[in-house]
Protein backbone atom coordinates (compact mmCIF):
# COMPACT_ATOMS: atom_id res chain seq x y z
CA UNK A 1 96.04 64.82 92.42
CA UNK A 2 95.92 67.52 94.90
CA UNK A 3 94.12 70.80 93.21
CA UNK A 4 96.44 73.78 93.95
CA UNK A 5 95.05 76.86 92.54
CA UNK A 6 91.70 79.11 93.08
CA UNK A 7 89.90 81.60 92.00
CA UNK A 8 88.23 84.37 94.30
CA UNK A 9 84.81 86.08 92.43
CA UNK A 10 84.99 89.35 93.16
CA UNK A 11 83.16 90.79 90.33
CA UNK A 12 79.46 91.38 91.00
CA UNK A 13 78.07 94.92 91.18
CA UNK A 14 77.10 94.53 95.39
CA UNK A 15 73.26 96.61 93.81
CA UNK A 16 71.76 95.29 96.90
CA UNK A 17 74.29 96.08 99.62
CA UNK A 18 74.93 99.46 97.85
CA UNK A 19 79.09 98.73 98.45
CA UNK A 20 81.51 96.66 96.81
CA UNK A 21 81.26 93.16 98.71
CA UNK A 22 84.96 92.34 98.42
CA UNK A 23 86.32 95.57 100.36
CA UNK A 24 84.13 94.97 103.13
CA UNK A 25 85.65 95.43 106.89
CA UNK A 26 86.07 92.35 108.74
CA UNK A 27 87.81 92.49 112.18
CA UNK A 28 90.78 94.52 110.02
CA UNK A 29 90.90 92.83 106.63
CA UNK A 30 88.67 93.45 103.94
CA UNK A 31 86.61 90.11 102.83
CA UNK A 32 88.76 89.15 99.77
CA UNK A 33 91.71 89.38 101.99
CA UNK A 34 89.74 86.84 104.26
CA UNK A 35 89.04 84.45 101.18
CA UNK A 36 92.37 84.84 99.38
CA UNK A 37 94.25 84.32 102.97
CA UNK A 38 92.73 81.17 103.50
CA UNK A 39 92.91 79.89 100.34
CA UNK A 40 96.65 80.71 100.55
CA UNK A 41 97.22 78.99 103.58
CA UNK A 42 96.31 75.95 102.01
CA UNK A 43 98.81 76.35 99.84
CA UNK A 44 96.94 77.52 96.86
CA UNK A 45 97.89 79.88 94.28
CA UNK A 46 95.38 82.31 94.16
CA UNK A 47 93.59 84.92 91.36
CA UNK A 48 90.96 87.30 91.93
CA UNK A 49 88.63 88.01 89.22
CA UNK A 50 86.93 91.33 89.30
CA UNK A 51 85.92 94.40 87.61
CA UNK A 52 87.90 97.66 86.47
CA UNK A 53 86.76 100.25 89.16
CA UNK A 54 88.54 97.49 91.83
CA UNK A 55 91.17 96.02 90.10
CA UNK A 56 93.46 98.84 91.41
CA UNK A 57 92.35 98.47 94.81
CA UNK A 58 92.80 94.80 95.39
CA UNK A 59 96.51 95.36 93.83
CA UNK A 60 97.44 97.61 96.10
CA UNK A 61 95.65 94.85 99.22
CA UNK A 62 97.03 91.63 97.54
CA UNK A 63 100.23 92.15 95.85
CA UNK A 64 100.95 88.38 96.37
CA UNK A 65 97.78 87.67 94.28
CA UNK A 66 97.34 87.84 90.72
CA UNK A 67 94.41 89.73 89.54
CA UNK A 68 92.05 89.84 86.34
CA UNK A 69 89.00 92.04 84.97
CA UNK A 70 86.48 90.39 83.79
CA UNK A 71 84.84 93.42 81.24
CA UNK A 72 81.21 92.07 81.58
CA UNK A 73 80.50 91.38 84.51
CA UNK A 74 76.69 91.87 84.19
CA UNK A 75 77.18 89.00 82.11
CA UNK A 76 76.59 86.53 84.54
CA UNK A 77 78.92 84.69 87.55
CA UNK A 78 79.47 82.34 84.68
CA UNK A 79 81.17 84.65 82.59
CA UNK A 80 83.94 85.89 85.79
CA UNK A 81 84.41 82.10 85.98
CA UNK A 82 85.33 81.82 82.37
CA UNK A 83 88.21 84.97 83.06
CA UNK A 84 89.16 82.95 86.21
CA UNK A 85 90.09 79.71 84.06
CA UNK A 86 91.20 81.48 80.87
CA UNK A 87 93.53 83.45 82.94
CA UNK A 88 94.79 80.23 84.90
CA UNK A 89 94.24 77.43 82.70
CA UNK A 90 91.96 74.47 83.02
CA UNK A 91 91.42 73.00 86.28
CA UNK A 92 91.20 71.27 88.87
CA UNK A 93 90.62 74.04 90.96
CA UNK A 94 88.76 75.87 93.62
CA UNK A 95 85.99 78.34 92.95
CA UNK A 96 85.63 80.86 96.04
CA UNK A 97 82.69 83.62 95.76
CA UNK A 98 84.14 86.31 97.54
CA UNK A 99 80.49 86.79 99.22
CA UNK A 100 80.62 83.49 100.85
CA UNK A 101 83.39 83.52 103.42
CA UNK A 102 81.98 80.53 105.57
CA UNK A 103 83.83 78.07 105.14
CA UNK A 104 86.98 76.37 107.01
CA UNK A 105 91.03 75.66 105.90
CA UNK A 106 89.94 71.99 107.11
CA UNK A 107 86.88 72.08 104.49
CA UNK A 108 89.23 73.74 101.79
CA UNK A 109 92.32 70.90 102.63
CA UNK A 110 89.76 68.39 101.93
CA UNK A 111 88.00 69.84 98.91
CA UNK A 112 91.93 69.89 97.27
CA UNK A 113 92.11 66.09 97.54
CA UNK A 114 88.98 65.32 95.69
CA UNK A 115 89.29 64.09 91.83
CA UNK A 116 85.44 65.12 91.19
CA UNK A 117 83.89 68.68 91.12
CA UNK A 118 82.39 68.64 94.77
CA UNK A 119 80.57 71.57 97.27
CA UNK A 120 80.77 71.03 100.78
CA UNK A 121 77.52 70.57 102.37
CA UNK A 122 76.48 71.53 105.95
CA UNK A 123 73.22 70.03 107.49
CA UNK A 124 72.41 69.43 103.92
CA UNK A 125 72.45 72.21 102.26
CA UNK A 126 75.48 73.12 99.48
CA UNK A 127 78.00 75.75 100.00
CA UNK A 128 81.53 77.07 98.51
CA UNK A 129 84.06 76.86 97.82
CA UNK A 130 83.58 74.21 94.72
CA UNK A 131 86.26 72.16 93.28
CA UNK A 132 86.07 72.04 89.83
CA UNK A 133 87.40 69.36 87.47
CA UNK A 134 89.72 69.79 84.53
CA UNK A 135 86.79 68.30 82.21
CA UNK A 136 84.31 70.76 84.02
CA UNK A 137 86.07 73.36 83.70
CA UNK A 138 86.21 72.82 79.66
CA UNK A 139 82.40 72.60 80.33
CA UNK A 140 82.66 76.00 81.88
CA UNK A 141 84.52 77.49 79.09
CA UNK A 142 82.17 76.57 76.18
CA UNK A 143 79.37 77.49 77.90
CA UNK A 144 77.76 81.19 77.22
CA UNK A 145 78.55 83.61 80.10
CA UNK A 146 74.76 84.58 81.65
CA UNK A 147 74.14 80.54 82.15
CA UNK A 148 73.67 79.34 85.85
CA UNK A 149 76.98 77.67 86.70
CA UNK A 150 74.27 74.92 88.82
CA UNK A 151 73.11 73.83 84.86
CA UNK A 152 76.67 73.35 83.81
CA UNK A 153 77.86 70.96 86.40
CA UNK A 154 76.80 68.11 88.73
CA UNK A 155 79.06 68.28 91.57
CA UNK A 156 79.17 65.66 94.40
CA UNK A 157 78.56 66.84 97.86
CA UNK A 158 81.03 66.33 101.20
CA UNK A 159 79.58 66.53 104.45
CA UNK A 160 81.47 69.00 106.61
CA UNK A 161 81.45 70.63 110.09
CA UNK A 162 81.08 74.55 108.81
CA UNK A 163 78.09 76.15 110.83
CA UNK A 164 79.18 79.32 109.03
CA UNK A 165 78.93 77.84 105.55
CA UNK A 166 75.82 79.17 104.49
CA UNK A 167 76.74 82.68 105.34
CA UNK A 168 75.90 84.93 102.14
CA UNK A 169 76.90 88.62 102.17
CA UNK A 170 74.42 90.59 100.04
CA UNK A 171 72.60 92.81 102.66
CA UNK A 172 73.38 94.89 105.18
CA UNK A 173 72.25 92.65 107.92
CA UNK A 174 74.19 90.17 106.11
CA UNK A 175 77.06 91.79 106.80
CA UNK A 176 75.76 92.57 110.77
CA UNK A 177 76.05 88.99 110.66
CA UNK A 178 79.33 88.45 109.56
CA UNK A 179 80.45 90.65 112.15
CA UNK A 180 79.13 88.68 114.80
CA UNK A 181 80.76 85.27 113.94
CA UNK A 182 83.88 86.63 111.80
CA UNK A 183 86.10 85.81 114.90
CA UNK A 184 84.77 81.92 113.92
CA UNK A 185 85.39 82.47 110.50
C-alpha cells in the first residue's frame, strides 16, 4: 500500500534561531514551501501543523495545503504529531519536520512504498521524513504529548543517497548552511 498523505511540523517556537523556522528564505520560497512542494510532487496530500501566530501566514503561502493549530505547542513535537493525525486520520503516512529539509523526492518515493514505520539513513545516521504505520500512529495518539516520539516507535532504517539529510535548521549558521547547498536540496 502506497502511503499518500504527510504532515509538515511547523509548530516549534524557533527560541534558538530567534525567527519562525518555517518562513525562512530559501532561494525564493520559504522552507515549508520547500517541504510541502516536495512532498506534493510525490503525490502526497499534504497538512501543515503549526501554531496560531502562523496559521494565517502559511494560508495565504499554501492555499493548496490544508492547515491545523496545534494550541500547545510547548507541549512537545509529540503533541503537533497528535493534531497532524487527528486532523488526517490514522496512517500510514509521512512525518516531515519542517526544520529538516534534506532529504530527496527519490528518498520520499521510496519511503511511500514501505509497509513499516521507517527513517532514511545516510552514512548511518537517521533522518526525516518518517513513515509512520497505521498501528503506530494509534501508538502516537494514546501517547501523552511532551513524550519523545524516538520512545514511542521503533522504526526500521533505509539506506539512502541524501548527503543533505542531516541538515537541521535551528541556528543561524544553520541556516548559512542551507543557503549554501539549497540549490542541491
Amino acid at each position: 500500500m502506497r502511503i499518500d498523505r504527510g504532515i509538515v511540523l511547523a509548530a516549534g517556537a524557533s527560541k534558538r534561531l530567534g525567527s519562525h523556522k518555517a518562513l525562512i528564505e530559501v532561494e525564493g520560497e520559504t522552507l515549508v514551501q520547500l517541504v510541502c512542494s516536495k512532498l506534493q510532487s510525490a503525490g502526497l496530500s499534504v497538512t501543515v501543523v503549526t501554531r496560531n501566530s502562523l496559521e494565517q501566514k502559511i494560508e495565504n503561502l499554501l492555499p493548496n495545503v490544508s492547515t491545523v493549530v496545534n494550541p500547545n505547542p510547548e507541549l512537545g513535537r509529540t503533541g503537533t504529531i497528535q493534531r497532524g493525525i487527528e486532523s488526517i486520520g490514522a496512517g500510514p503516512l509521512l512525518i516531515a519536520p519542517v526544520d529538516r529539509p534534506g532529504f530527496s523526492l527519490e528518498t520520499i518515493n521510496l519511503l511511500c512504498e514501505t509497509n513499516t514505520t521507517t527513517i532514511p539513513t545516510y552514512k548511518e545516521k537517521g533522518g526525516h521524513p518518517i513513515a509512520i504505520t497505521s498501528q503506530d500512529c494509534e501508538n502516537i495518539l494514546q501517547a501523552e504529548p511532551d513524550i519523545p516520539l524516538r520512545e514511542l516507535i521503533s522504526p526500521e532504517k533505509m539506506q539512502v543517497e541524501d548527503p543533505h539529510l542531516h541538515l537541521n535548521i535551528d541556528t543561524k549558521e544553520d541556516v548559512n548552511q542551507l543557503i549554501k547547498v539549497a540549490k542541491h536540496l
